[in-house]
Protein backbone atom coordinates (compact mmCIF):
# COMPACT_ATOMS: atom_id res chain seq x y z
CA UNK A 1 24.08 236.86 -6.57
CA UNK A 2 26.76 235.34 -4.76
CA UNK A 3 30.37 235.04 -6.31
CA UNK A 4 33.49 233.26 -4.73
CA UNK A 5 36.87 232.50 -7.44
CA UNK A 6 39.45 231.34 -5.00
CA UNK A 7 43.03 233.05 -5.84
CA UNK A 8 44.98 231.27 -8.43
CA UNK A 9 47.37 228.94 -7.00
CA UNK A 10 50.32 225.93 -7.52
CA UNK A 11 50.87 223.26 -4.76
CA UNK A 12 53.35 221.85 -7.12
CA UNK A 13 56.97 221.47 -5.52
CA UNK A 14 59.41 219.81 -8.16
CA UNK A 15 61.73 217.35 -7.19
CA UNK A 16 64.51 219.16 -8.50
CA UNK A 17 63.28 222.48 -6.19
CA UNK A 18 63.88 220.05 -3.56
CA UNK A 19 67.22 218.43 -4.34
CA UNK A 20 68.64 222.70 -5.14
CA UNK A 21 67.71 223.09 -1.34
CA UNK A 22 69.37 220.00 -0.01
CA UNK A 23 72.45 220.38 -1.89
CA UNK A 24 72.28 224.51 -1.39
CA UNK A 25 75.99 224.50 -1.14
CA UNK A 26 76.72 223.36 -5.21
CA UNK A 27 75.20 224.12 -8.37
CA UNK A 28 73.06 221.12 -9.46
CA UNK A 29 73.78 219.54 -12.92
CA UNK A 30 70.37 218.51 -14.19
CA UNK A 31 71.79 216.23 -16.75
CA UNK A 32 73.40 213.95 -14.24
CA UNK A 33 72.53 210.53 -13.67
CA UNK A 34 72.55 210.49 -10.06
CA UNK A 35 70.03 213.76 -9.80
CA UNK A 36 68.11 212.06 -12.08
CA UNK A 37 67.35 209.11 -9.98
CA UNK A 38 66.77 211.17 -6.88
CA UNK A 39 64.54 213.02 -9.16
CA UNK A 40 62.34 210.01 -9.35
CA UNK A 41 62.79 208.84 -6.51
CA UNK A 42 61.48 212.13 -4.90
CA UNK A 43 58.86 212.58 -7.71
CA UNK A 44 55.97 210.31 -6.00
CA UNK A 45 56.44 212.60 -2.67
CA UNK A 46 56.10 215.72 -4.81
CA UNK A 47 52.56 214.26 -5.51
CA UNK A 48 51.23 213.39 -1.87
CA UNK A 49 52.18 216.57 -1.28
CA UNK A 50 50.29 218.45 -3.76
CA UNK A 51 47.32 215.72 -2.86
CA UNK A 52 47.44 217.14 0.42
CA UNK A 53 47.57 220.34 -0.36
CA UNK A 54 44.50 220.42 -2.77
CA UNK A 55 42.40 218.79 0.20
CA UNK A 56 43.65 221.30 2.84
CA UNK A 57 43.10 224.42 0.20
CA UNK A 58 40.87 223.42 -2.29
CA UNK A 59 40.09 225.51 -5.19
CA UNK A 60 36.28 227.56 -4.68
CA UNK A 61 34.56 228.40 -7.70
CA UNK A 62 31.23 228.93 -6.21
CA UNK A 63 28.31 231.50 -8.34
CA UNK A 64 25.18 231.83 -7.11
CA UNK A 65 22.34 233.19 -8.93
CA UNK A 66 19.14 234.71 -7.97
CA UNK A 67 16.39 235.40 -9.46
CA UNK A 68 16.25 238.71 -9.91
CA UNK A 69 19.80 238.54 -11.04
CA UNK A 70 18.60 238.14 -14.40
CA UNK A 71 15.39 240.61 -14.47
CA UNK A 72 18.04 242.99 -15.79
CA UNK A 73 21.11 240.89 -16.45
CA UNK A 74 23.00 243.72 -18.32
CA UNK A 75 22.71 246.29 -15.82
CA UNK A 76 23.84 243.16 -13.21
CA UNK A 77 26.78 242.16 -15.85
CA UNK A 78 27.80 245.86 -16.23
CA UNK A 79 27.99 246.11 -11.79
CA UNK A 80 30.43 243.26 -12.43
CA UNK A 81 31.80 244.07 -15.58
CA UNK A 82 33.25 247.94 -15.07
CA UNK A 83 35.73 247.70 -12.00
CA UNK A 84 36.73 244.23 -13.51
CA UNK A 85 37.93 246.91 -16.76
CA UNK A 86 39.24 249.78 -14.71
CA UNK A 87 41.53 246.87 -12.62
CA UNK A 88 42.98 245.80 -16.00
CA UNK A 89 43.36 249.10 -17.56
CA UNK A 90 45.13 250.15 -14.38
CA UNK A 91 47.38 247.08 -14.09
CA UNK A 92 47.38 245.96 -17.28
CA UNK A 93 51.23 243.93 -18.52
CA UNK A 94 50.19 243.14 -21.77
CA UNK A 95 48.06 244.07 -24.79
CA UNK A 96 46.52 241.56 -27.67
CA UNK A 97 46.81 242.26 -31.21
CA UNK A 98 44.12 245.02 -32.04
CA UNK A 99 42.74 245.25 -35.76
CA UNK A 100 43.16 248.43 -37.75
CA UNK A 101 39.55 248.46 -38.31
CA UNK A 102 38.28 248.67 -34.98
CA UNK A 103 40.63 252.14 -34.17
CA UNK A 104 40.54 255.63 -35.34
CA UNK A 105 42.50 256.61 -38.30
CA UNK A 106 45.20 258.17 -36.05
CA UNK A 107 46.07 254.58 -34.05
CA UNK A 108 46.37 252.81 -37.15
CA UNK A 109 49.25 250.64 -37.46
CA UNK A 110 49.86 252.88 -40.58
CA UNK A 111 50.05 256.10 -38.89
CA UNK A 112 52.83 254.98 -36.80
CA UNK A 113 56.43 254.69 -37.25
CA UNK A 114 57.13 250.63 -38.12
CA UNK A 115 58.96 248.27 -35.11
CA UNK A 116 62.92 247.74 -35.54
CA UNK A 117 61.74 244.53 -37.16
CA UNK A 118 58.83 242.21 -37.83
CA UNK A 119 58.34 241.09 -34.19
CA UNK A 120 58.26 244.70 -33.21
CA UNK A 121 55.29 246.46 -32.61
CA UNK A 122 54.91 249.76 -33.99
CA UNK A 123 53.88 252.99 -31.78
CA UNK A 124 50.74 252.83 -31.78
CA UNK A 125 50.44 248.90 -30.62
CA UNK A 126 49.51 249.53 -27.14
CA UNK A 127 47.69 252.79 -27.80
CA UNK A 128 44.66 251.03 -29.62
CA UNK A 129 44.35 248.56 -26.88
CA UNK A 130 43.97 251.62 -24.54
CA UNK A 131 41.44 252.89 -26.94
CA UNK A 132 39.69 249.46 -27.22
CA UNK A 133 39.53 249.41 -23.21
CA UNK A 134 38.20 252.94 -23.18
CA UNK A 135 35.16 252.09 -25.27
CA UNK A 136 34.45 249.24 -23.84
CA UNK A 137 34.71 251.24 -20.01
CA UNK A 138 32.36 253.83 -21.96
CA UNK A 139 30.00 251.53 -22.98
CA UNK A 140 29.57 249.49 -19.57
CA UNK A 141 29.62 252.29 -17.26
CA UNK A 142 26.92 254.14 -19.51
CA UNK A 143 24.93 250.89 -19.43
CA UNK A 144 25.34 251.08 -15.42
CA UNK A 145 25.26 254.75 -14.31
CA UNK A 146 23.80 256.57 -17.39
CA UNK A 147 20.72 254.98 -19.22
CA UNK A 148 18.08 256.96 -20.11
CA UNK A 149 20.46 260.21 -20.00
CA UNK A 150 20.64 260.02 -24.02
CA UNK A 151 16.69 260.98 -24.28
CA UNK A 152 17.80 264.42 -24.94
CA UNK A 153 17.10 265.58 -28.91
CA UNK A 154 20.50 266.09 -30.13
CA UNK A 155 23.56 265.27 -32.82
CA UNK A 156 25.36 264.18 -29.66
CA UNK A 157 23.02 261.39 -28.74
CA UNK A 158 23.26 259.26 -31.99
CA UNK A 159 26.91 260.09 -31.90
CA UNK A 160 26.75 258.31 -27.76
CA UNK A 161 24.93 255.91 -29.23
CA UNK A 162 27.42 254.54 -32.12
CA UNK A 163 30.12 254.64 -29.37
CA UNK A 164 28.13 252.70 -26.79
CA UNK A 165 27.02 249.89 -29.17
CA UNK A 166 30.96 249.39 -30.83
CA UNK A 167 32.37 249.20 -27.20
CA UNK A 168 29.42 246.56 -26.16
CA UNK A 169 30.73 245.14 -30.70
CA UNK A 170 34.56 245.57 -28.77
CA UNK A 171 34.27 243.93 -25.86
CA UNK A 172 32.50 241.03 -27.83
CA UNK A 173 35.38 240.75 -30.31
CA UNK A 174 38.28 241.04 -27.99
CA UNK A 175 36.81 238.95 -25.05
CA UNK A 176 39.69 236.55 -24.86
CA UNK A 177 41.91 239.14 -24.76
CA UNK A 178 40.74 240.08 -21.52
CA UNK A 179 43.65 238.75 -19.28
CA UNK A 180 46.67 240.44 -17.38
């Protein structure tokens, strides 16, 4: 398997990033008439530009896929899948709205103290998405480094194996919530 995601990038330069440079000694009024028309004037240059630019640094997205990529796709998904989870837990600036259900009793938007206000989260807001990304890091890096280590006749192996399927039941739910 072969992967290459260029960076995310912008070529756009806006015509009134270009007038705030020319005239760096003022304050531009965007509501004027004349900026306006120099705004359209300069808007058709703004676009050969970021032409240009796309042709000099186009965008990769190229995947490659083998064969025996897929003889065991969720062991090859979970090689992927775990440091792409430990990067967001690590760096993570945001958190999306995690159900009650899918937490322990003690994460529960009930146990906690209520926001200042509606649009407030409460305490515990960014504590279930921790313990959402947990399960899910549980789940995958049991799926990559562990199979076959729940064989042993225990309580704790039905117990591994509740956890392992609701973090694969997790990570299914709150896949669009995967961003930073």
């Amino acid at each position: 398997m072969k992967v290459y995601i260029s960076n995310y990038r912008n070529h756009w330069l806006s015509p009134y990033t270009i007038l705030e440079k020319i005239f760096f000694w003022k304050e531009i009024e965007y509501d004027e008439p004349a900026i306006d028309r120099w705004a359209t004037r300069l808007e058709p240059l703004c676009n050969v530009m970021l032409s240009v630019l796309d042709v000099i640094h186009p965008s990769i997205n190229y995947v490659k896929i083998d064969r025996w990529d897929t003889w065991s796709m969720d062991h090859t998904l979970a090689q992927i899948v775990v440091p792409m989870l430990k990067q967001l837990k690590e760096f993570n600036h945001g958190a999306p709205f995690v159900d009650d259900e899918d937490v322990p009793e003690e994460l529960k938007s009930t146990a906690a103290p209520p926001g200042k206000d509606k649009l407030h989260q409460d305490d515990n807001y960014f504590k279930r998405w921790d313990w959402v990304m947990n399960e899910m890091l549980f789940a995958f890096e049991y799926k990559l480094n562990g199979e076959g280590e729940l064989l042993e006749l225990d309580i704790n192996v039905k117990v591994d194996e509740i956890r392992i399927a609701n973090g694969f039941r997790l990570f299914g739910k709150y896949y669009s919530g995967l961003w930073d």
